[in-house]
C-alpha atoms as a PDB file:
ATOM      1  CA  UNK A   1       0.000   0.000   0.000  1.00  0.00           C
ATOM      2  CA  UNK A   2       3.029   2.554   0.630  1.00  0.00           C
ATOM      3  CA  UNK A   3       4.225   1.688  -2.644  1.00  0.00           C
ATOM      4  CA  UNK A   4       0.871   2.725  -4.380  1.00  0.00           C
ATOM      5  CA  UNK A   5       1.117   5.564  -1.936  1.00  0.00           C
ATOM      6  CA  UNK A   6       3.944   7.113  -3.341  1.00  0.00           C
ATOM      7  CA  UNK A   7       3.661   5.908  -7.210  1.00  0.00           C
ATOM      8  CA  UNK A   8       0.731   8.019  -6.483  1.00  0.00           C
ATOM      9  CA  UNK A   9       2.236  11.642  -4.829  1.00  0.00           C
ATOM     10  CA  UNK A  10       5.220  10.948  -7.659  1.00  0.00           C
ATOM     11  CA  UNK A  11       2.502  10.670 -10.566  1.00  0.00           C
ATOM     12  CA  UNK A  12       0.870  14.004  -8.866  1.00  0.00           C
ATOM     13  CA  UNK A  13       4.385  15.845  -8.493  1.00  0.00           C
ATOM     14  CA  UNK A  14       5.149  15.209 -11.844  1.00  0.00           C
ATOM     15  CA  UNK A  15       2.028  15.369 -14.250  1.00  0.00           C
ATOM     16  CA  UNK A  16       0.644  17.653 -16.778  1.00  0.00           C
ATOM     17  CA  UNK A  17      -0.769  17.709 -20.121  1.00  0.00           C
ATOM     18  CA  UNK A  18       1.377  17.276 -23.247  1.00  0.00           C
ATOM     19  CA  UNK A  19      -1.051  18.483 -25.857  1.00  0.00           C
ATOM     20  CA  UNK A  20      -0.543  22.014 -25.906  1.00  0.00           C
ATOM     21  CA  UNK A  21       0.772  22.521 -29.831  1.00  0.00           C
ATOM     22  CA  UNK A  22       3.507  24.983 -31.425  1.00  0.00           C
ATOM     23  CA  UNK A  23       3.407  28.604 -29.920  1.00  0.00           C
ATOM     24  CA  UNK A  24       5.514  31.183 -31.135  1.00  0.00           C
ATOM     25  CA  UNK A  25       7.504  33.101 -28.465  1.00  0.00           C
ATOM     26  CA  UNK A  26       5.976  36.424 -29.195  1.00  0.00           C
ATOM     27  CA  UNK A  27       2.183  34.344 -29.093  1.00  0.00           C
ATOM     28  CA  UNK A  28       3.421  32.923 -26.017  1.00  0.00           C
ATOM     29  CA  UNK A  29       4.628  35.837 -24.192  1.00  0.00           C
ATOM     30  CA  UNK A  30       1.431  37.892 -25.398  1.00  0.00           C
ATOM     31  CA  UNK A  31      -0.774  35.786 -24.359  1.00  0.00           C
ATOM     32  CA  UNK A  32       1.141  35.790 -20.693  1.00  0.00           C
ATOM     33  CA  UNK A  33       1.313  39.321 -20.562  1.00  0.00           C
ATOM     34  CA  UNK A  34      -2.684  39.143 -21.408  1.00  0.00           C
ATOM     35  CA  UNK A  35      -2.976  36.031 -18.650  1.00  0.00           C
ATOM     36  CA  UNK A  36      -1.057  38.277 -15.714  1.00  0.00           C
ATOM     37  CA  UNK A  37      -3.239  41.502 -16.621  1.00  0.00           C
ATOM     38  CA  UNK A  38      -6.678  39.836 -15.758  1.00  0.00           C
ATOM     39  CA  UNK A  39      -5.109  37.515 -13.038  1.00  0.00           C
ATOM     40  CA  UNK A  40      -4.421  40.742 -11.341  1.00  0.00           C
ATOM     41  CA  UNK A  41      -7.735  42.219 -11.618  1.00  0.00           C
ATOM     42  CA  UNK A  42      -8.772  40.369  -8.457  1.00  0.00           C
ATOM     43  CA  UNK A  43      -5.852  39.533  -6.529  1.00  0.00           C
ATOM     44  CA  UNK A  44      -7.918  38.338  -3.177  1.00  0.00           C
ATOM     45  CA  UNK A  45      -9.349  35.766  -5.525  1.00  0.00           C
ATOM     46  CA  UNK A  46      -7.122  33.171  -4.565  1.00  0.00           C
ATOM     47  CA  UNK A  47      -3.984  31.891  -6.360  1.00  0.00           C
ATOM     48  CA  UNK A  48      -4.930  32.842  -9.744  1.00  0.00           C
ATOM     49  CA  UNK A  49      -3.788  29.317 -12.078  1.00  0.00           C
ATOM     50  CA  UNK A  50      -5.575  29.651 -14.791  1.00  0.00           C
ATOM     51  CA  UNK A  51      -3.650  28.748 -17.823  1.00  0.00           C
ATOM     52  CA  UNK A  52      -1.311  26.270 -19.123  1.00  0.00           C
ATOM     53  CA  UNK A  53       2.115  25.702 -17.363  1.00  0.00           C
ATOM     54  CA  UNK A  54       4.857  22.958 -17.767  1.00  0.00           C
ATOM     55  CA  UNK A  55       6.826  21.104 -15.306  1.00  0.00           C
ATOM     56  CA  UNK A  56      10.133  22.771 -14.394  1.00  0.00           C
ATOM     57  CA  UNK A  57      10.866  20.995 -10.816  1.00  0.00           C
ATOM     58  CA  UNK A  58       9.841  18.933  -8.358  1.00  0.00           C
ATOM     59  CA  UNK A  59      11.248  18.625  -4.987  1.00  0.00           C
ATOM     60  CA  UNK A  60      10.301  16.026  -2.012  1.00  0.00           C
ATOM     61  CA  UNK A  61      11.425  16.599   1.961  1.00  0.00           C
ATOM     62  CA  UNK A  62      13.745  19.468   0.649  1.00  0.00           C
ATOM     63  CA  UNK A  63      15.503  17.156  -1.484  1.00  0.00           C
ATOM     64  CA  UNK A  64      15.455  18.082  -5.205  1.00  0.00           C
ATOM     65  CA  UNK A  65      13.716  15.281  -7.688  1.00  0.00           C
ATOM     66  CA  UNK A  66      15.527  15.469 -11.274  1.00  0.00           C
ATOM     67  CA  UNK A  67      12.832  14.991 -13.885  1.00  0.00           C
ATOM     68  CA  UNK A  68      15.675  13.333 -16.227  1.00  0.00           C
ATOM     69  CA  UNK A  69      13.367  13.778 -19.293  1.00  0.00           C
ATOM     70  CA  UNK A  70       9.864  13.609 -17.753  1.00  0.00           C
ATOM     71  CA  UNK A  71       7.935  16.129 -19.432  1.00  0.00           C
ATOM     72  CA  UNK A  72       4.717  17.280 -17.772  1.00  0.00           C
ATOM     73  CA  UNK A  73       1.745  19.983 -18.595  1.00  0.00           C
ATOM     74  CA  UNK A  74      -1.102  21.008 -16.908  1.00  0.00           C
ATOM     75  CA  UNK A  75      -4.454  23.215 -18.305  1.00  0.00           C
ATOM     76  CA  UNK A  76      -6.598  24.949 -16.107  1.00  0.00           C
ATOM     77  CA  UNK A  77      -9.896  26.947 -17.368  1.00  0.00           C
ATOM     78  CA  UNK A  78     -11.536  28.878 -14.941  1.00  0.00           C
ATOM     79  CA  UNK A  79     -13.202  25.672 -12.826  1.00  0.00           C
ATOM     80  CA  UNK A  80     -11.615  22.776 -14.798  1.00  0.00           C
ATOM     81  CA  UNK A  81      -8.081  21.260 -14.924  1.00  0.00           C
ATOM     82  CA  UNK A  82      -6.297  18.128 -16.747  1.00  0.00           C
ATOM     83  CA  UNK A  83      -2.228  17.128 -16.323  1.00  0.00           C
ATOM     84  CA  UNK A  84      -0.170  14.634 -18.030  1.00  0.00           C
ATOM     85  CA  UNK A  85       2.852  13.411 -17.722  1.00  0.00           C
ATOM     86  CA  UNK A  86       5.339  10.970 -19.952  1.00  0.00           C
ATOM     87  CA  UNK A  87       8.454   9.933 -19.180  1.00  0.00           C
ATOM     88  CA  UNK A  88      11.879  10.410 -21.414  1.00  0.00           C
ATOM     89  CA  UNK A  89      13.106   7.797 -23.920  1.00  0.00           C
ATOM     90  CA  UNK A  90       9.794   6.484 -24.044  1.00  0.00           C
ATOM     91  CA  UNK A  91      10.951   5.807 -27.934  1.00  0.00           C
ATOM     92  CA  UNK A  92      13.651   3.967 -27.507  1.00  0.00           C
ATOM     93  CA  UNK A  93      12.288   0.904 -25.693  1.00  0.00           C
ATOM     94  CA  UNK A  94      12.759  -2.490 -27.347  1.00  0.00           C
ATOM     95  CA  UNK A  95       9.375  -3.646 -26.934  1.00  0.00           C
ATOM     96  CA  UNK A  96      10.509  -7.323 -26.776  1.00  0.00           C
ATOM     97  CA  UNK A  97       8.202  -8.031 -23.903  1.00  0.00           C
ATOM     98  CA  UNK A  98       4.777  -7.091 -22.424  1.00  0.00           C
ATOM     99  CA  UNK A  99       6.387  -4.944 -19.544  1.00  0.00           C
ATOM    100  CA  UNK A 100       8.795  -3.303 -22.452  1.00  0.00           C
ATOM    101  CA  UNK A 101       5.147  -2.139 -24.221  1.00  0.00           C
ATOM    102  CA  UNK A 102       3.312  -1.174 -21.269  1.00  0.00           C
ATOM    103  CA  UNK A 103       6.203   1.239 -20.371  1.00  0.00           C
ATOM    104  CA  UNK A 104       6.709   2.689 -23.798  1.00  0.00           C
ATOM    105  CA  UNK A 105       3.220   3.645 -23.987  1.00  0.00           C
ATOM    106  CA  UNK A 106       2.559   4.493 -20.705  1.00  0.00           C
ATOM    107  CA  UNK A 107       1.065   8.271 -19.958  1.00  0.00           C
ATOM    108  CA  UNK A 108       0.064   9.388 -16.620  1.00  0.00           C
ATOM    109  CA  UNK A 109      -2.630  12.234 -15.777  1.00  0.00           C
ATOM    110  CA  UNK A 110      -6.090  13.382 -14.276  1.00  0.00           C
ATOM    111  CA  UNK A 111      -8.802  15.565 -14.396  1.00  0.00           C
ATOM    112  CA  UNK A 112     -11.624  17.098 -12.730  1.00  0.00           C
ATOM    113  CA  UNK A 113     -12.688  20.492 -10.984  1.00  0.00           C
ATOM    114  CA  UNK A 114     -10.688  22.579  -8.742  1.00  0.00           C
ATOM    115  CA  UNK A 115     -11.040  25.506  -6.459  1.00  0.00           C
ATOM    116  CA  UNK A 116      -8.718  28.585  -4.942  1.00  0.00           C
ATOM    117  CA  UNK A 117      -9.311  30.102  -1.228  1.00  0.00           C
ATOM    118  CA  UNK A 118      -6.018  32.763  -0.884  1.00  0.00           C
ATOM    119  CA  UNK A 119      -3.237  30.392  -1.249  1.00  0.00           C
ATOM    120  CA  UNK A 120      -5.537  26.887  -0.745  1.00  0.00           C
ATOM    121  CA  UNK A 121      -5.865  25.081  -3.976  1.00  0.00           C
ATOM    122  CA  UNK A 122      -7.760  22.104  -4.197  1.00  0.00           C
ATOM    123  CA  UNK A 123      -8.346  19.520  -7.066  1.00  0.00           C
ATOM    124  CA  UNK A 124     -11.673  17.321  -7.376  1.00  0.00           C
ATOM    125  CA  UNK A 125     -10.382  14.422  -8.966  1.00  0.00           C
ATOM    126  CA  UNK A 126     -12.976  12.815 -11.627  1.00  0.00           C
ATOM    127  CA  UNK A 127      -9.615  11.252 -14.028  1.00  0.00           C
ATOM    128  CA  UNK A 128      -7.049   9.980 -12.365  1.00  0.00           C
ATOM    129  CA  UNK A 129      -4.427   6.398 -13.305  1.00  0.00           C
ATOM    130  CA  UNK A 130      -5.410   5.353  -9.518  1.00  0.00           C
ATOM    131  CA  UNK A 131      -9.033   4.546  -9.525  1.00  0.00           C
ATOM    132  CA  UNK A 132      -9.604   4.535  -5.614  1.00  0.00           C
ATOM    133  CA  UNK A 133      -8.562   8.531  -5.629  1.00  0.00           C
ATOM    134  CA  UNK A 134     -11.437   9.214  -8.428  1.00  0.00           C
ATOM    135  CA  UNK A 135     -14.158  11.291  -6.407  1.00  0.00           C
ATOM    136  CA  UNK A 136     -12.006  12.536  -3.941  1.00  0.00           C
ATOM    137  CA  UNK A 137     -10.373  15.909  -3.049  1.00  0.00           C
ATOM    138  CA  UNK A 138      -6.430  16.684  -3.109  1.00  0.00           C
ATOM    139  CA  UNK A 139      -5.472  19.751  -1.066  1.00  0.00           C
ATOM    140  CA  UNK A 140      -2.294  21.606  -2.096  1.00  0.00           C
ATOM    141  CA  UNK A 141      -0.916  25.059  -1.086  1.00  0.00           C
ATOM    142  CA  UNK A 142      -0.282  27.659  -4.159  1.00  0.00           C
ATOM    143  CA  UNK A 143       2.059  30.664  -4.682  1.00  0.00           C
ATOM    144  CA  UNK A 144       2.483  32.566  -8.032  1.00  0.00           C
ATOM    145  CA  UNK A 145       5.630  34.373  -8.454  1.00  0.00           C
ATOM    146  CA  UNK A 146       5.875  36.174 -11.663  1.00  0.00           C
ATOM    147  CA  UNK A 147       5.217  33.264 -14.271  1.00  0.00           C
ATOM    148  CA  UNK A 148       6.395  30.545 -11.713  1.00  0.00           C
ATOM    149  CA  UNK A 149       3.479  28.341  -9.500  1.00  0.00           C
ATOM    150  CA  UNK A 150       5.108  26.788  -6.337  1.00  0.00           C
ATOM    151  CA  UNK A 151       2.323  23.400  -5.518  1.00  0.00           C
ATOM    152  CA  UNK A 152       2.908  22.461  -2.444  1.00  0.00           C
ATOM    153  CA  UNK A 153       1.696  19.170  -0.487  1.00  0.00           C
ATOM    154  CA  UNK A 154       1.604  16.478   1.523  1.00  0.00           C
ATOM    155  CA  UNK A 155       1.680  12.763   0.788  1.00  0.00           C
ATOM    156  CA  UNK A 156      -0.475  11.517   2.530  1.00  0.00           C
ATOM    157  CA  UNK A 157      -2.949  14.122   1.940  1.00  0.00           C
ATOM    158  CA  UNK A 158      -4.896  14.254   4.811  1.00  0.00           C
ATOM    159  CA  UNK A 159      -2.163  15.074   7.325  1.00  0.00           C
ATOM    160  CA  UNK A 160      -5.083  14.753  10.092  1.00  0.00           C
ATOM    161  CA  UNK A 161      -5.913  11.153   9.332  1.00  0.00           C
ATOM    162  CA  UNK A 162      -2.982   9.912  11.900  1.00  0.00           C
ATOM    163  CA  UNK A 163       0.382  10.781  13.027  1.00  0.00           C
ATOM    164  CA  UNK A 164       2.383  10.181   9.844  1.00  0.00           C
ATOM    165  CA  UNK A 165       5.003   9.577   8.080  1.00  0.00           C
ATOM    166  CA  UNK A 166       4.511  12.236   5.476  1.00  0.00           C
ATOM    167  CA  UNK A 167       6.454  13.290   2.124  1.00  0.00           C
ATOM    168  CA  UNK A 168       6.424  16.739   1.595  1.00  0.00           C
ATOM    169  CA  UNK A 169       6.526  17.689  -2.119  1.00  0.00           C
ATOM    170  CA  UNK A 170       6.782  20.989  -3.829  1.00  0.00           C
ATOM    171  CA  UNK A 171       6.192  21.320  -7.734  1.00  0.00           C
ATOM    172  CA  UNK A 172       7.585  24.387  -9.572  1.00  0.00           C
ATOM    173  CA  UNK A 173       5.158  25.321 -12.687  1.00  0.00           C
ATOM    174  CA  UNK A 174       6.416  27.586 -15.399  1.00  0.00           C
ATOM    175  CA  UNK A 175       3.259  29.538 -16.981  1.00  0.00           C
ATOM    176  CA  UNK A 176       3.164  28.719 -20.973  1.00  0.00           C
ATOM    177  CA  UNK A 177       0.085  30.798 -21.113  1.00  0.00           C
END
């Protein structure tokens, strides 16, 4: 169960959604300037994540986490979100058994609803590659610093369900618009 545990808080700290097509730097950075400009409009709104943002970091108990390839997005509207994640050198597997095929094709990512209170963030997950966590809630902290999100939690979640051990991750988000 600790295993599935942390597959599961890695799969979170590292997911996003790889479908976000070719952007030109100057559509890119308009379309952030545009993005910051009506985030700010209401700052006591609660962290404003609305947009799509890649991957840049993850870090667990202070310790960084190289991504080594992984590439992860995530899109959020104003209510919705969806991340996924792929490792590197997916491409490159032999595919000589059924382990070898499962890995080269193998995606991770969720969906659902979310909501922001100040600097609370919380995702509804309706999607997600663990089907016990479908229909529940994931609590995360959230801090926008220019066009960087820090997502910070705790694995497990619920840090009042007992006295521990908890993993404490932190993503870093870079906003692609």
């Amino acid at each position: 169960m600790m295993l599935l545990r942390h597959i599961a808080a890695l799969t979170i700290a590292v997911s996003g959604l790889a479908v976000s097509g070719p952007h030109t730097v100057s559509q890119t950075r308009e379309r952030s300037e545009f993005l910051r400009a009506t985030n700010d409009v209401h700052p006591d709104a609660g962290c404003q994540v609305r947009g799509v943002w890649e991957l840049v970091s993850v870090s667990q108990n202070g310790k960084d986490q190289p991504l080594a390839g992984y590439r992860g997005m995530k899109v959020l509207t104003d209510q919705h979100f969806m991340f996924v994640g792929q490792a590197a050198k997916r491409d490159t597997l032999p595919l000589k058994t059924e382990m070898d095929t499962l890995r080269a094709y193998q995606i991770s990512g969720g969906a659902g609803t979310y909501t922001t209170s100040g600097t609370t963030y919380i995702e509804h997950l309706d999607l997600f590659v663990i089907p016990s966590w479908i229909g529940t809630s994931f609590r995360a902290t959230c801090r926008i610093e220019g066009g960087l999100w820090y997502h910070s939690f705790t694995d497990p979640n619920d840090t009042t369900a007992g006295p521990g051990p908890y993993q404490h991750f932190i993503e870093v988000w870079r906003r692609l618009e």
